[in-house]
C-alpha atoms as a PDB file:
ATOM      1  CA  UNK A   1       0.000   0.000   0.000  1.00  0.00           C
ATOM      2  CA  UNK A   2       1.066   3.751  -1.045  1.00  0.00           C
ATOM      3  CA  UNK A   3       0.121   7.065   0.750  1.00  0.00           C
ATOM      4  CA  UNK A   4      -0.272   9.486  -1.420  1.00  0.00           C
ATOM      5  CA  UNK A   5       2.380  11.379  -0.481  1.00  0.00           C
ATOM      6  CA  UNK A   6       4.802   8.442  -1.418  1.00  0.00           C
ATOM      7  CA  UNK A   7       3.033   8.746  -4.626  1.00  0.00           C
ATOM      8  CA  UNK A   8       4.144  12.027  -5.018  1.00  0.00           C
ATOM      9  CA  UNK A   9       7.967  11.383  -4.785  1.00  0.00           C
ATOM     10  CA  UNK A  10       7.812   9.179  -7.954  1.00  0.00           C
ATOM     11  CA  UNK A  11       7.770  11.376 -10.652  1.00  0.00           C
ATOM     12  CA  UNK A  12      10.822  14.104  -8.943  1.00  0.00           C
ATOM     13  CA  UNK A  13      12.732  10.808  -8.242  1.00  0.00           C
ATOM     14  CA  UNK A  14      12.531   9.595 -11.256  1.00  0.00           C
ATOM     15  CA  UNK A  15      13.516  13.292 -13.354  1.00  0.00           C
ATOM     16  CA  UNK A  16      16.681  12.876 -10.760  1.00  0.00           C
ATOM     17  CA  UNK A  17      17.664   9.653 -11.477  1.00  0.00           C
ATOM     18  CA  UNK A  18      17.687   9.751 -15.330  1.00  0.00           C
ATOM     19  CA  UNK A  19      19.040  13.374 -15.448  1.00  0.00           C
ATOM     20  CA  UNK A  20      21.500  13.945 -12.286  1.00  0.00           C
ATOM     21  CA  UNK A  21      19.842  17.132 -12.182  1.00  0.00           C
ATOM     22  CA  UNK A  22      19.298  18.173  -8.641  1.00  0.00           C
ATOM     23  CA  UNK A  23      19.164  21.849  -9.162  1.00  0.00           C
ATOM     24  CA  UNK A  24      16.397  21.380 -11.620  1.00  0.00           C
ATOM     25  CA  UNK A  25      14.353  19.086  -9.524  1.00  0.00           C
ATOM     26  CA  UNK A  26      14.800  21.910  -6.736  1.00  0.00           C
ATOM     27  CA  UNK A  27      13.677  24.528  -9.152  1.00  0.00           C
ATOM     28  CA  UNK A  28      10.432  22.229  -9.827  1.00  0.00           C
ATOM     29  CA  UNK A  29       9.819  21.039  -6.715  1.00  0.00           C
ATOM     30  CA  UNK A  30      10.513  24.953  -5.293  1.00  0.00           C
ATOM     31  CA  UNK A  31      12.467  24.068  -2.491  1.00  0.00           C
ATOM     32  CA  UNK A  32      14.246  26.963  -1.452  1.00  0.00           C
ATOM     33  CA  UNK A  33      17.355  24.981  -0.011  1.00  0.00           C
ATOM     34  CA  UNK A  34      19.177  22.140  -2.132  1.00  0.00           C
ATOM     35  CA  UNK A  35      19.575  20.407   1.429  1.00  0.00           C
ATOM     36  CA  UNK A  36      15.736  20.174   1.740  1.00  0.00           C
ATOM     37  CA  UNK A  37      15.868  18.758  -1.879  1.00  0.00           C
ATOM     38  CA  UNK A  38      18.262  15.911  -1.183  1.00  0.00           C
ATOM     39  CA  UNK A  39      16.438  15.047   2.064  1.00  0.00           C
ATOM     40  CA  UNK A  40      13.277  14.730  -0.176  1.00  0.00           C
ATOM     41  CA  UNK A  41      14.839  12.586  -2.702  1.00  0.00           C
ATOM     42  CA  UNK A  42      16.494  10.616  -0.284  1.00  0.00           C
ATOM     43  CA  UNK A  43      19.858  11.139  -1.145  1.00  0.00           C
ATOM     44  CA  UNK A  44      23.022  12.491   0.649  1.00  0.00           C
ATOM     45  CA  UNK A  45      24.206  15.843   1.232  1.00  0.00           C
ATOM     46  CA  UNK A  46      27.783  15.224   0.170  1.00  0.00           C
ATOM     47  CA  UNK A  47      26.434  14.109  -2.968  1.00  0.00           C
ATOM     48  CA  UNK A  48      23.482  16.530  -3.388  1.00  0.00           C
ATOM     49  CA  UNK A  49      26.114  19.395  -2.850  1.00  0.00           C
ATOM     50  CA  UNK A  50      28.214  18.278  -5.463  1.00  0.00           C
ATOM     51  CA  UNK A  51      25.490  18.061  -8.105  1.00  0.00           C
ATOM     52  CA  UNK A  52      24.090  21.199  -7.237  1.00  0.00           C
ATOM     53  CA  UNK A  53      27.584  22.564  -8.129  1.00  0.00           C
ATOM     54  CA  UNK A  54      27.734  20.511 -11.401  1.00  0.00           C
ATOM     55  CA  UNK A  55      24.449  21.617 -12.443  1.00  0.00           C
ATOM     56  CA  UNK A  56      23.985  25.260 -10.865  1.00  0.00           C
ATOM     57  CA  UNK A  57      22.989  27.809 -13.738  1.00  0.00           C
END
């Protein structure tokens, strides 16, 4: 069984797996802090921090 809220991780987890792109999936999601975005998508901070640095525009 899924709560909806689960449900709603899918589709930003899945635009970060396939693209890397953790500063894009902030700007969607429109988190204000990349921390809160890694938290979100379940990943770490040492490796959130270094995509948002690949990726920042």
């Amino acid at each position: 069984m899924y709560a909806s809220h689960s449900l709603r991780r899918v589709n930003p987890t899945l635009m970060y797996s396939e693209s890397g792109n953790l500063k894009g999936v902030q700007e969607i999601l429109g988190h204000i802090n990349i921390e809160n975005t890694a938290l979100y998508l379940g990943i770490g901070k040492e490796e959130a921090i270094d995509l948002a640095r690949k990726y920042r525009a």
